[in-house]
C-alpha atoms as a PDB file:
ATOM      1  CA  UNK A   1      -9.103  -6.364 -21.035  1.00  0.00           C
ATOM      2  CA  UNK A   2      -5.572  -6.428 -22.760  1.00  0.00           C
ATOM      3  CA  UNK A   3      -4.667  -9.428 -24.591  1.00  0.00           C
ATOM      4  CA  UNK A   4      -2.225 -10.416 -22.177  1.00  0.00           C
ATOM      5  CA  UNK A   5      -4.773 -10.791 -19.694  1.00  0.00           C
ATOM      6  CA  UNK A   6      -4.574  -7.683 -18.181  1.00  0.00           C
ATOM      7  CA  UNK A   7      -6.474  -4.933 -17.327  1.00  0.00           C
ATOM      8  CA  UNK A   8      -4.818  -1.326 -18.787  1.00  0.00           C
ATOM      9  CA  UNK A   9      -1.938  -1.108 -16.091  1.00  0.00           C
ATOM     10  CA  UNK A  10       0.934   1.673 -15.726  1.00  0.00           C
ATOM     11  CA  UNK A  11       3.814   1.218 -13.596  1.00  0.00           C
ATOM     12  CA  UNK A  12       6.724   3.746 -12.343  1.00  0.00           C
ATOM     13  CA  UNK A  13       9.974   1.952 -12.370  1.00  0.00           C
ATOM     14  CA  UNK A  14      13.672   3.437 -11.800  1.00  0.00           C
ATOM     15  CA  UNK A  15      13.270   6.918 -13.511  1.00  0.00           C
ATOM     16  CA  UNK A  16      10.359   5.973 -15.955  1.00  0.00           C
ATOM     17  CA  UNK A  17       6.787   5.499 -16.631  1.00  0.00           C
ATOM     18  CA  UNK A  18       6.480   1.618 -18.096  1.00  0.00           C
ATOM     19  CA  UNK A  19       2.864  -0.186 -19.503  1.00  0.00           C
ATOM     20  CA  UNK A  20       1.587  -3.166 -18.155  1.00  0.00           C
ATOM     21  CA  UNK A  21       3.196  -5.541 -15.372  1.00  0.00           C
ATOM     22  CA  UNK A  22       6.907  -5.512 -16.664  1.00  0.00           C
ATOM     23  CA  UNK A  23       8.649  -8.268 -14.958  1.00  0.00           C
ATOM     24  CA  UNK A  24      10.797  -5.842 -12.781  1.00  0.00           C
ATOM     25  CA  UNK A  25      10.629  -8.730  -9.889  1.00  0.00           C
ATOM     26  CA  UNK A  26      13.314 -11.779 -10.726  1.00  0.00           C
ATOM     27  CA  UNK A  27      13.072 -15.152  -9.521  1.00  0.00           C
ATOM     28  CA  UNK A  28      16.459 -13.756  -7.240  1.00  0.00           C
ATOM     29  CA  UNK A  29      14.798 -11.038  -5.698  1.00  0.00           C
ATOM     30  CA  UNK A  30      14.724 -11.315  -2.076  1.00  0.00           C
ATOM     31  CA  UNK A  31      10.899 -10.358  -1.966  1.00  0.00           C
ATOM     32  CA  UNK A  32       9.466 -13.044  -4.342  1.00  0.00           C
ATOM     33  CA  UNK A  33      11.312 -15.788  -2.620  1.00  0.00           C
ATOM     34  CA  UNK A  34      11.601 -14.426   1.187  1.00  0.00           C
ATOM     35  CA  UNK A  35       8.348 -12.330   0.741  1.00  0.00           C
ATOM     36  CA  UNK A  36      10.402  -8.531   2.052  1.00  0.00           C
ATOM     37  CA  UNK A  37       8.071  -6.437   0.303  1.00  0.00           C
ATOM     38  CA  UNK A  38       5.431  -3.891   1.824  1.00  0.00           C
ATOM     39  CA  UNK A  39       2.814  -2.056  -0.216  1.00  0.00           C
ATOM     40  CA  UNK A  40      -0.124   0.276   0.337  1.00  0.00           C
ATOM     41  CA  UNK A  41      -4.132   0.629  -1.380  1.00  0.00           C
ATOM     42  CA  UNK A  42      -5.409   3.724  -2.210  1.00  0.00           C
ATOM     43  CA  UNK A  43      -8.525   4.563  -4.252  1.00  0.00           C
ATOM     44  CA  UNK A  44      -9.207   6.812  -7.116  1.00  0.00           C
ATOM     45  CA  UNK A  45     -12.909   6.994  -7.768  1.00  0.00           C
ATOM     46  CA  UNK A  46     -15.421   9.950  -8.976  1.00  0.00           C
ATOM     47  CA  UNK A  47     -12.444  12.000  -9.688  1.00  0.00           C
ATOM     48  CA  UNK A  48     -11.217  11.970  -5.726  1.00  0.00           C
ATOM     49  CA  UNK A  49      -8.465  10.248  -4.270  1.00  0.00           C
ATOM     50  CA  UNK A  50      -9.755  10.337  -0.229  1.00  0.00           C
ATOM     51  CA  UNK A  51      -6.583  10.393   2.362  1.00  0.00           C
ATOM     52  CA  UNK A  52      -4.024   9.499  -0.198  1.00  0.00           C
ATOM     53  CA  UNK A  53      -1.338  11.144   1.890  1.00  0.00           C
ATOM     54  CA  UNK A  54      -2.112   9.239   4.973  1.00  0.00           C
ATOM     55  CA  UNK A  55      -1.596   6.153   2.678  1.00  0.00           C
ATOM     56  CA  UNK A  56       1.321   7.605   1.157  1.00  0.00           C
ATOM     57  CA  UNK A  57       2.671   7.758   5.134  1.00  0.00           C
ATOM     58  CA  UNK A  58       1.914   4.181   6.169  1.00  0.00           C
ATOM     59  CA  UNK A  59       3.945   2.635   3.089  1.00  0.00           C
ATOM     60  CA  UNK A  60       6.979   4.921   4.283  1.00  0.00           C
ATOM     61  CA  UNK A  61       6.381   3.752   7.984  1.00  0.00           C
ATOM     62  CA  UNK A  62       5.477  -0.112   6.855  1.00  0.00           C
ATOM     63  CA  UNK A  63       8.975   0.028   5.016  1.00  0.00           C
ATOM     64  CA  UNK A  64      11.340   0.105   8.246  1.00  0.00           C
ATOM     65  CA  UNK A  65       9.380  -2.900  10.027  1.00  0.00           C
ATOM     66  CA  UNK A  66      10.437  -4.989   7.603  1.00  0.00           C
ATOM     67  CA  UNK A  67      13.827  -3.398   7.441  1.00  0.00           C
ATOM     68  CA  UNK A  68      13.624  -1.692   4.234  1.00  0.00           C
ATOM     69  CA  UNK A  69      14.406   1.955   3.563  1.00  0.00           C
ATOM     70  CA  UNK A  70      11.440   4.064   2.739  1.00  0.00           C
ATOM     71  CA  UNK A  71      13.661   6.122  -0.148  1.00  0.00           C
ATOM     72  CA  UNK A  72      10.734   7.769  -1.346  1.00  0.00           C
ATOM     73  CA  UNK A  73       8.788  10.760   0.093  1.00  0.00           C
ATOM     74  CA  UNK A  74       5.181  11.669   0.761  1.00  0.00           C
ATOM     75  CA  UNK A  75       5.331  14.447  -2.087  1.00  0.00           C
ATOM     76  CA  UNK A  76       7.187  12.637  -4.333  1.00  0.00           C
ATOM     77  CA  UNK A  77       4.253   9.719  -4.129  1.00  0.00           C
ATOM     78  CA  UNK A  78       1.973  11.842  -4.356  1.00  0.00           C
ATOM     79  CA  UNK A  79       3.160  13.895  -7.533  1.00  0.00           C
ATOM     80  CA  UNK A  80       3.875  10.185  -8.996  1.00  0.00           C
ATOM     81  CA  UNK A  81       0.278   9.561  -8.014  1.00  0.00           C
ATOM     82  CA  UNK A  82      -0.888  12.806 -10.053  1.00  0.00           C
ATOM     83  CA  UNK A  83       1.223  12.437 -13.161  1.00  0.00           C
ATOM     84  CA  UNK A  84       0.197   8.495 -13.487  1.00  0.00           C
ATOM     85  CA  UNK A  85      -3.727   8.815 -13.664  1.00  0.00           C
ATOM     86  CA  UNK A  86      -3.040  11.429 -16.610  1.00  0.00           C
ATOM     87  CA  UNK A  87      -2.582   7.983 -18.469  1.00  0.00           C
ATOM     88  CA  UNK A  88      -6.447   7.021 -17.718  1.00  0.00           C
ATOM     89  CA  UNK A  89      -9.543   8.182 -18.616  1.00  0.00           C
ATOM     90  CA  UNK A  90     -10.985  11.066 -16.271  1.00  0.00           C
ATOM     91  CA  UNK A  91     -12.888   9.306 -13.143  1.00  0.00           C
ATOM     92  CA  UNK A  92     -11.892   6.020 -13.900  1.00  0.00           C
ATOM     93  CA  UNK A  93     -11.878   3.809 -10.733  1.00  0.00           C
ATOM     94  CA  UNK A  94      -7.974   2.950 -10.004  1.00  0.00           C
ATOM     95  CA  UNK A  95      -6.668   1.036  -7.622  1.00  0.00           C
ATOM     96  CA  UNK A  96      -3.094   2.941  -6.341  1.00  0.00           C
ATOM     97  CA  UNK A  97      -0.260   0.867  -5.023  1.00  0.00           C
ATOM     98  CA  UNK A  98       2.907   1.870  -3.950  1.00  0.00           C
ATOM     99  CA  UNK A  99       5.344  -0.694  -2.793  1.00  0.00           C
ATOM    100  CA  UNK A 100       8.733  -1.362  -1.278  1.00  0.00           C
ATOM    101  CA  UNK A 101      10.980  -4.419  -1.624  1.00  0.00           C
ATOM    102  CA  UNK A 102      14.318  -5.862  -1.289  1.00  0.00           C
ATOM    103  CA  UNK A 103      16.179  -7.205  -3.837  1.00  0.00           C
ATOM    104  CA  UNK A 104      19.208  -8.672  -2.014  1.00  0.00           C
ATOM    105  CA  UNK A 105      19.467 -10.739   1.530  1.00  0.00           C
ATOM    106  CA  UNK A 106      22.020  -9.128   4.328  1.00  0.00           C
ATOM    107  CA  UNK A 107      23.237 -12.499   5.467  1.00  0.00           C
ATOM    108  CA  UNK A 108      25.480 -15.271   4.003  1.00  0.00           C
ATOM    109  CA  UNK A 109      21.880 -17.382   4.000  1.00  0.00           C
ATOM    110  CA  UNK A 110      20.121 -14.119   2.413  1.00  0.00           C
ATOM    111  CA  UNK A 111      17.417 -15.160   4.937  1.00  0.00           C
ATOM    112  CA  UNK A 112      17.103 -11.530   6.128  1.00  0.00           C
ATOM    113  CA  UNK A 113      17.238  -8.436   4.050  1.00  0.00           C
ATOM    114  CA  UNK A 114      19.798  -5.964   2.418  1.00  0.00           C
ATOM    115  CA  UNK A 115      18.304  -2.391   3.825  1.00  0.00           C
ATOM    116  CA  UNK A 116      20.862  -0.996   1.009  1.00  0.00           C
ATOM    117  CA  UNK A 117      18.951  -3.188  -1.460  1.00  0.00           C
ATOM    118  CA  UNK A 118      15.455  -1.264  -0.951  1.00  0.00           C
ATOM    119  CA  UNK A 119      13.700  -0.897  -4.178  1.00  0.00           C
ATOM    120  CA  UNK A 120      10.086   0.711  -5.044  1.00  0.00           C
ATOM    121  CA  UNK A 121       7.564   1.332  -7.377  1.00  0.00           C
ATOM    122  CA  UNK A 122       4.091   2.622  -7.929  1.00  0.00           C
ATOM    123  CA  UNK A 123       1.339   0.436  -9.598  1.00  0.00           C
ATOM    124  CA  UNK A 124      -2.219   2.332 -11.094  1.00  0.00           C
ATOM    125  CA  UNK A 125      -4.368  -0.240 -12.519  1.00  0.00           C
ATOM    126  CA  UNK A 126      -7.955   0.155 -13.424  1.00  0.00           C
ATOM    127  CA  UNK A 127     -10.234  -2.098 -11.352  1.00  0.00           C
ATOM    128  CA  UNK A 128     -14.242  -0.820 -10.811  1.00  0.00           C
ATOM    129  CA  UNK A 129     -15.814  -0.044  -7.502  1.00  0.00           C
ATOM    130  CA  UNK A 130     -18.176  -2.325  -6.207  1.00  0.00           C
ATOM    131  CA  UNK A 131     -22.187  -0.844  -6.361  1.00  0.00           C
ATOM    132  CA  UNK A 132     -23.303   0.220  -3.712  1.00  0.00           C
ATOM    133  CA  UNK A 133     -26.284  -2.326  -3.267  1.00  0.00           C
ATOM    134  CA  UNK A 134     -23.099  -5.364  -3.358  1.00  0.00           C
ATOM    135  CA  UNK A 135     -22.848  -7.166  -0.385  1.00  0.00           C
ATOM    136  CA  UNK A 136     -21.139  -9.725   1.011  1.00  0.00           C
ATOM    137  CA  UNK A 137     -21.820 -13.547   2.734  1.00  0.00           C
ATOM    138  CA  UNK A 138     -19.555 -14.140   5.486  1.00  0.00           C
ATOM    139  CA  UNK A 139     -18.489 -17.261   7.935  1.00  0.00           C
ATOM    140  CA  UNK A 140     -16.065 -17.582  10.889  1.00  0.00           C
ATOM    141  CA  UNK A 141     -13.005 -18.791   9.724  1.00  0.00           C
ATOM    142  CA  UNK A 142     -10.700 -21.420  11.510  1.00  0.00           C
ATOM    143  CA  UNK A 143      -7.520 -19.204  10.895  1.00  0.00           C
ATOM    144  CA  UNK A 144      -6.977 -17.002  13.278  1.00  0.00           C
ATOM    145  CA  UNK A 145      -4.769 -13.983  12.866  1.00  0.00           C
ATOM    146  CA  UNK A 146      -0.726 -13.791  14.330  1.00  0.00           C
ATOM    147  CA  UNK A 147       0.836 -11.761  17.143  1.00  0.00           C
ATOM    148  CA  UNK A 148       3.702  -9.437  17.030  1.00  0.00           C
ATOM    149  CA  UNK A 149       5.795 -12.240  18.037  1.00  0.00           C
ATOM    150  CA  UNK A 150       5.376 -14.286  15.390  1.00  0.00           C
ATOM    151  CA  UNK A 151       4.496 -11.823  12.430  1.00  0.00           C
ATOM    152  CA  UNK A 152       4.849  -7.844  11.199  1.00  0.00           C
ATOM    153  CA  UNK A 153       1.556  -6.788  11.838  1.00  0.00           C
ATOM    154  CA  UNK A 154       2.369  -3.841  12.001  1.00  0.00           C
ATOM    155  CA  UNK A 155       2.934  -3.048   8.847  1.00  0.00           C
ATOM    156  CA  UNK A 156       1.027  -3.397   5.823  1.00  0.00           C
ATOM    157  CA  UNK A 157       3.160  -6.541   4.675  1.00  0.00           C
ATOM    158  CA  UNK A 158       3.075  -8.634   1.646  1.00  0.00           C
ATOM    159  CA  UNK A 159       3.716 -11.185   3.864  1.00  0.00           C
ATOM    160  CA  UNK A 160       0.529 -11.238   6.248  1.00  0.00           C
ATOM    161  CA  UNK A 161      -1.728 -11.688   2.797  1.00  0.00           C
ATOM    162  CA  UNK A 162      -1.163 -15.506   2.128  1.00  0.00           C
ATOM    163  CA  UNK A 163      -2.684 -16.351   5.704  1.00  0.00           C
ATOM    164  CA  UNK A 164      -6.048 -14.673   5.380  1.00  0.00           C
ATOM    165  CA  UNK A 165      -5.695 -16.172   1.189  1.00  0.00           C
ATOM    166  CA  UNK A 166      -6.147 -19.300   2.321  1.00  0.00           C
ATOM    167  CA  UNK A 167      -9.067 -18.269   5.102  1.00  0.00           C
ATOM    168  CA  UNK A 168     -10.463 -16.673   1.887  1.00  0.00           C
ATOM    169  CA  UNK A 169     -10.146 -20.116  -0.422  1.00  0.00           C
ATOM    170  CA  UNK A 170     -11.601 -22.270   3.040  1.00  0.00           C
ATOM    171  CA  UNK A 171     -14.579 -19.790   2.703  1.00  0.00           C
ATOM    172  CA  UNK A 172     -14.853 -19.684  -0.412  1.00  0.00           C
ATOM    173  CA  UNK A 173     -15.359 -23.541  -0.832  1.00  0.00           C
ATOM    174  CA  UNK A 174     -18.313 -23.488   1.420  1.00  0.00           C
ATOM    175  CA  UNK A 175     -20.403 -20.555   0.044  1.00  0.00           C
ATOM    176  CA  UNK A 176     -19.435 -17.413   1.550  1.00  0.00           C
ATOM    177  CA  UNK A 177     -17.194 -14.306  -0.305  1.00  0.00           C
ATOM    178  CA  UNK A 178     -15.283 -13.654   2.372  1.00  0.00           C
ATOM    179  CA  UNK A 179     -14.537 -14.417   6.359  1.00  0.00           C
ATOM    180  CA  UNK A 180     -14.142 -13.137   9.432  1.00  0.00           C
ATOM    181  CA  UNK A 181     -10.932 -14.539  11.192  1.00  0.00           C
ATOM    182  CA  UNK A 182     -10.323 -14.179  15.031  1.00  0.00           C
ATOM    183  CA  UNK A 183      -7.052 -13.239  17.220  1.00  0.00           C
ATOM    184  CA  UNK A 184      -5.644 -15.797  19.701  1.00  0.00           C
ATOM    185  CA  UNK A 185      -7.814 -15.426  22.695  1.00  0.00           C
ATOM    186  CA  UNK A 186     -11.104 -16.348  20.439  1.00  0.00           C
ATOM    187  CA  UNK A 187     -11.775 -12.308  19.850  1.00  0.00           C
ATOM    188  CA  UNK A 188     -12.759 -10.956  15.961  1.00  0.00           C
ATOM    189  CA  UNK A 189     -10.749  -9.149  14.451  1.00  0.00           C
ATOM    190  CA  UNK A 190     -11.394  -8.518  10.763  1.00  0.00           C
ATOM    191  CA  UNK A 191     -12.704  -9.664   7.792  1.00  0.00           C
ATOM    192  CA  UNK A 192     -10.135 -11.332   5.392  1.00  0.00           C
ATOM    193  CA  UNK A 193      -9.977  -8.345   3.531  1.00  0.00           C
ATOM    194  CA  UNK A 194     -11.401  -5.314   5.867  1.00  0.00           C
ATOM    195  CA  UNK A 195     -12.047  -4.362   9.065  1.00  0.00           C
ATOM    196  CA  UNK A 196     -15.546  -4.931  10.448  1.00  0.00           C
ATOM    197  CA  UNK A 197     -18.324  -3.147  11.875  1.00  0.00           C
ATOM    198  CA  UNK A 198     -21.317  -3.829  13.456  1.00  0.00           C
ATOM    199  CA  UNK A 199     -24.420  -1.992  14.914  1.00  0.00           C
ATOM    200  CA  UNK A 200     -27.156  -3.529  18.007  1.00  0.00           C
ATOM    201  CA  UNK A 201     -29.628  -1.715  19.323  1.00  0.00           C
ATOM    202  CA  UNK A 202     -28.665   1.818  18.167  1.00  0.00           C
ATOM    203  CA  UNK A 203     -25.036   1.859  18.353  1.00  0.00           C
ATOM    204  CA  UNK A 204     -22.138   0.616  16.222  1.00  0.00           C
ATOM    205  CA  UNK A 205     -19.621  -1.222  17.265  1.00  0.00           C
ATOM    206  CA  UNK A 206     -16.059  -2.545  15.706  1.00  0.00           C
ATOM    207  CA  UNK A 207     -12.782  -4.592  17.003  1.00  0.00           C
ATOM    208  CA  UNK A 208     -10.336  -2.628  19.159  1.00  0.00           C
ATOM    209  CA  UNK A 209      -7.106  -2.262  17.265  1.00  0.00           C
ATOM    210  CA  UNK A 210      -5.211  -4.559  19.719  1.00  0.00           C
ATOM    211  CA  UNK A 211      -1.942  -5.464  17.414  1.00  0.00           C
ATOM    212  CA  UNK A 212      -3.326  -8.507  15.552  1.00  0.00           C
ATOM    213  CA  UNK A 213      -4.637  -6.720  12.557  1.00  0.00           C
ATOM    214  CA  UNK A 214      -4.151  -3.439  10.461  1.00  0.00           C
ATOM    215  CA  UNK A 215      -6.178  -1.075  11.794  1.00  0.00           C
ATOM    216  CA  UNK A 216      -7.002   0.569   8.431  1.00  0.00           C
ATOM    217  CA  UNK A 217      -7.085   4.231   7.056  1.00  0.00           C
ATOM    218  CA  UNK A 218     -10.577   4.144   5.984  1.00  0.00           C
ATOM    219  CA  UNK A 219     -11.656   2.595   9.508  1.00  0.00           C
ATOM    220  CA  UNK A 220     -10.160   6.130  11.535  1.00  0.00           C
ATOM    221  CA  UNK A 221     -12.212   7.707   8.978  1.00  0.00           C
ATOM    222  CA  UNK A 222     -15.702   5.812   9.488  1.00  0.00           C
ATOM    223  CA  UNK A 223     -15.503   5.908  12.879  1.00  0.00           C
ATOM    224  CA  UNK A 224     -14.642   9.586  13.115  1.00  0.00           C
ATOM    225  CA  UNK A 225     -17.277  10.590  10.422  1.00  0.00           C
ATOM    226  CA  UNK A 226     -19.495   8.696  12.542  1.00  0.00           C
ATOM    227  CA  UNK A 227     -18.948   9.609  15.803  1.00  0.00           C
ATOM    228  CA  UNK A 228     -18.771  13.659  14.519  1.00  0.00           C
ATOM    229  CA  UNK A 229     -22.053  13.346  13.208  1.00  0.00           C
ATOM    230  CA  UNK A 230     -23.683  11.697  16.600  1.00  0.00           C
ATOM    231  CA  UNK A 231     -23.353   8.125  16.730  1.00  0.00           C
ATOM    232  CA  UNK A 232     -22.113   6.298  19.196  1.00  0.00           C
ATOM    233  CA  UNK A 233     -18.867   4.496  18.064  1.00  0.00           C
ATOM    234  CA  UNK A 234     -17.509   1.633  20.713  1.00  0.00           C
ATOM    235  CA  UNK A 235     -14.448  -0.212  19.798  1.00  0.00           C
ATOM    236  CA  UNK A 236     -13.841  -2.981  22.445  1.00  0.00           C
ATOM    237  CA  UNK A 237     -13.855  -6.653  22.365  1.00  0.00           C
ATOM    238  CA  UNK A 238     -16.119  -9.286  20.463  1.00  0.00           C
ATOM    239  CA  UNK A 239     -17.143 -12.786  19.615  1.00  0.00           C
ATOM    240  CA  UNK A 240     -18.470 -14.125  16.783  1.00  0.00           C
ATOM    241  CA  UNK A 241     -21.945 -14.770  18.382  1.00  0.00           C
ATOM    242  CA  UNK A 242     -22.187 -10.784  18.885  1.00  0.00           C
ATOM    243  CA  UNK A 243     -21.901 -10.549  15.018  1.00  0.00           C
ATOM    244  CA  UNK A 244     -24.534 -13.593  14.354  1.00  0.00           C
ATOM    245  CA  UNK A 245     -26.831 -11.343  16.959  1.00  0.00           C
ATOM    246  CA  UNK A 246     -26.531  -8.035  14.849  1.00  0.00           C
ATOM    247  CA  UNK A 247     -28.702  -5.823  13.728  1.00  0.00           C
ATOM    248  CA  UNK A 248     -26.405  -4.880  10.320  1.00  0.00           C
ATOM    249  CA  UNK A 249     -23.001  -5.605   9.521  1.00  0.00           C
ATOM    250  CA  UNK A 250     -20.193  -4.251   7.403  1.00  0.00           C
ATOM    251  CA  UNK A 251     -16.806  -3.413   6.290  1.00  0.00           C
ATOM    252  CA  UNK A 252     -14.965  -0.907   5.602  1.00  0.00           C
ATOM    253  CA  UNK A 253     -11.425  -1.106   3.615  1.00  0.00           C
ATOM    254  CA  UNK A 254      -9.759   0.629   0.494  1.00  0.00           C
ATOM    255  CA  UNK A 255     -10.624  -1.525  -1.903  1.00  0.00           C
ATOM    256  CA  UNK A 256     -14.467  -0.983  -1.577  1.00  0.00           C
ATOM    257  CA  UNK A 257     -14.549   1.431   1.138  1.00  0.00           C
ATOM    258  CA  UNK A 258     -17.934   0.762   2.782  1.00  0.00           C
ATOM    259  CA  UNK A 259     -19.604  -2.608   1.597  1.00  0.00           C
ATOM    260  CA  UNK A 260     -22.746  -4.229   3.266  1.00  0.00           C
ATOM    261  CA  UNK A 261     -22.750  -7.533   4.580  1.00  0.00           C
ATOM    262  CA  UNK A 262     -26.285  -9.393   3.329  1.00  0.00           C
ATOM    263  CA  UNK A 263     -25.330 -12.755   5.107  1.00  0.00           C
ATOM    264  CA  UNK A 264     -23.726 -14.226   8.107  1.00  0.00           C
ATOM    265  CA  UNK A 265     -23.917 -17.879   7.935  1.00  0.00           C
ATOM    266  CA  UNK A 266     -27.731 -18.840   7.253  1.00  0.00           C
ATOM    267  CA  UNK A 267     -28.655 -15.367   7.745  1.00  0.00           C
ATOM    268  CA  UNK A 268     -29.433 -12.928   5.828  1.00  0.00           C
ATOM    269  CA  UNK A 269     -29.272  -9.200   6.505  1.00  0.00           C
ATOM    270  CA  UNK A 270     -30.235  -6.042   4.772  1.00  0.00           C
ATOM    271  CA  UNK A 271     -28.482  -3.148   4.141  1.00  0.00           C
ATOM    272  CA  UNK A 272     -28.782  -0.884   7.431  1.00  0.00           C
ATOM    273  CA  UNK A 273     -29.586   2.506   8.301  1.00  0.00           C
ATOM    274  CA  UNK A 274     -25.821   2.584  10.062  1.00  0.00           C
ATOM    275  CA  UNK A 275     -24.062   1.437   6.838  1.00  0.00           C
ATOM    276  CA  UNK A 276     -25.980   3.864   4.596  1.00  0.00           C
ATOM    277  CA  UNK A 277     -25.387   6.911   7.099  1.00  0.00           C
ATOM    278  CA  UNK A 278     -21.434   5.935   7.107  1.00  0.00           C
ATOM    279  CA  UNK A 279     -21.462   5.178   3.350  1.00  0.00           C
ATOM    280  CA  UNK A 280     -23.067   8.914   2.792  1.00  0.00           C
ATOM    281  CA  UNK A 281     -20.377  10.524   4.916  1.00  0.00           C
ATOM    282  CA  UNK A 282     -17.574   8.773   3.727  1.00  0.00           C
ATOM    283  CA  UNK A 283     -18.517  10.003   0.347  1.00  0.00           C
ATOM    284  CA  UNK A 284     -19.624  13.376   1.325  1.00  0.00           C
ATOM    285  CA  UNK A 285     -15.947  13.994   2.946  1.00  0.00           C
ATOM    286  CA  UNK A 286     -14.050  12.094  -0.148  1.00  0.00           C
ATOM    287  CA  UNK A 287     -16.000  14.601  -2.377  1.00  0.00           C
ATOM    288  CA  UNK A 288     -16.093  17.779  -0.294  1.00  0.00           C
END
């Protein structure tokens, strides 16, 4: 760890390659006060960097949702990407964050923001992958996740984070490292931090994408994997009792791609044959 706190830390910044986390955000800029900033995860881990262009899409198609112009391409992340973990050790585990922002408002209020005012840069930071015998302890929060209507949940938005922070802190405070959070009607939806899985009785099972949450990158993946190698994949509609009832749970997300979940409430699980089988194919395709 650095003295200032922080762990070794590059960042790409108008033209230039800049250590640690330069203050290149000013109390003016539109996106620390007004929160107009979008941003992507990717992974580096074992020397592979699994579906970093499809993650390198999404941050160009977050960017117009929250009217900002995506002014970089997919290559040019993705040769930015390259060029930055030349400045690590080989494998190290990075965390890979591109991100868009505005820096002025378009209104006399500056309430909404300046397209022209788009700015971007790409964060590599080293941060370890959890083991692969971690798990997690999760509750049912009692924050629920937005609509369209009221939030951009379709994008991967700076924005959306502070909600499921504080359904993190709630869960936190009684016990659990992390929470699952419902939509509107009462139906789950995700973990605070992932998407969620779940197998009974021989098949898995997982929220339908139905606009309240990201569906993520590494989700697609899991559930293709899965259902190409046999197993029956149903994406539909759930409540939190159909967790509690499960045979295994656990998440999947780009942080710590495919994590176990060893307790629901007073429960405790095990690591399942369903989670180990995804686990192995996610890693067989990252590495193939």
């Amino acid at each position: 760890m650095a003295a200032n706190g922080w762990s070794k830390t590059w960042t790409f910044y108008e033209g230039d390659w800049h250590e640690g986390n330069i203050g290149i955000v000013g109390p003016r800029t539109h996106a620390l006060w007004l929160a107009s900033s979008v941003f992507d995860g990717a992974r580096a881990f074992e020397g592979v960097t699994p579906d970093l262009d499809l993650h390198c899409e999404r941050i160009n198609n977050s960017a117009p949702k929250l009217s900002l112009k995506p002014l970089t391409t997919k290559e040019t992340w993705l040769g930015l990407v390259a060029d930055g973990m030349k400045r690590f050790d080989k494998d190290t585990p990075l965390y890979i964050r591109p991100m868009y922002w505005a820096e002025h408002g378009a209104t006399l209020t500056g309430v909404s923001p300046d397209p022209e005012s788009t700015r971007w840069c790409l964060c590599l930071y080293e941060t370890p992958m959890p083991p692969e015998t971690a798990g997690l302890s999760i509750t049912l929060s009692p924050f629920r996740r937005p609509t369209i209507e009221c939030m951009p949940v379709d994008a991967k938005a700076g924005c959306l984070y502070p909600n499921n922070g504080r359904a993190l802190v709630e869960a936190n405070a009684r016990g659990f490292d992390n929470c699952l959070l419902s939509d509107m009607l009462g139906n789950v939806a995700e973990l605070a931090t992932a998407n969620i899985f779940f197998a009974k009785d021989g098949v898995v099972y997982t929220p339908a994408a139905n606009g309240t949450f990201l569906s993520g990158i590494t989700r697609h993946r899991t559930i293709k994997l899965m259902r190409d190698a046999g197993v029956t994949v149903v994406e539909g509609s759930f409540r939190y009792s159909d967790f509690e009832a499960a045979d295994e749970v656990f998440s999947t997300g780009n942080y710590s791609k495919l994590m176990p979940i060893v307790r629901i409430d007073d429960r405790s699980l095990q690591p399942g044959p369903f989670y180990r089988k995804a686990r192995k194919l996610y890693w067989d395709f990252a590495h193939s």
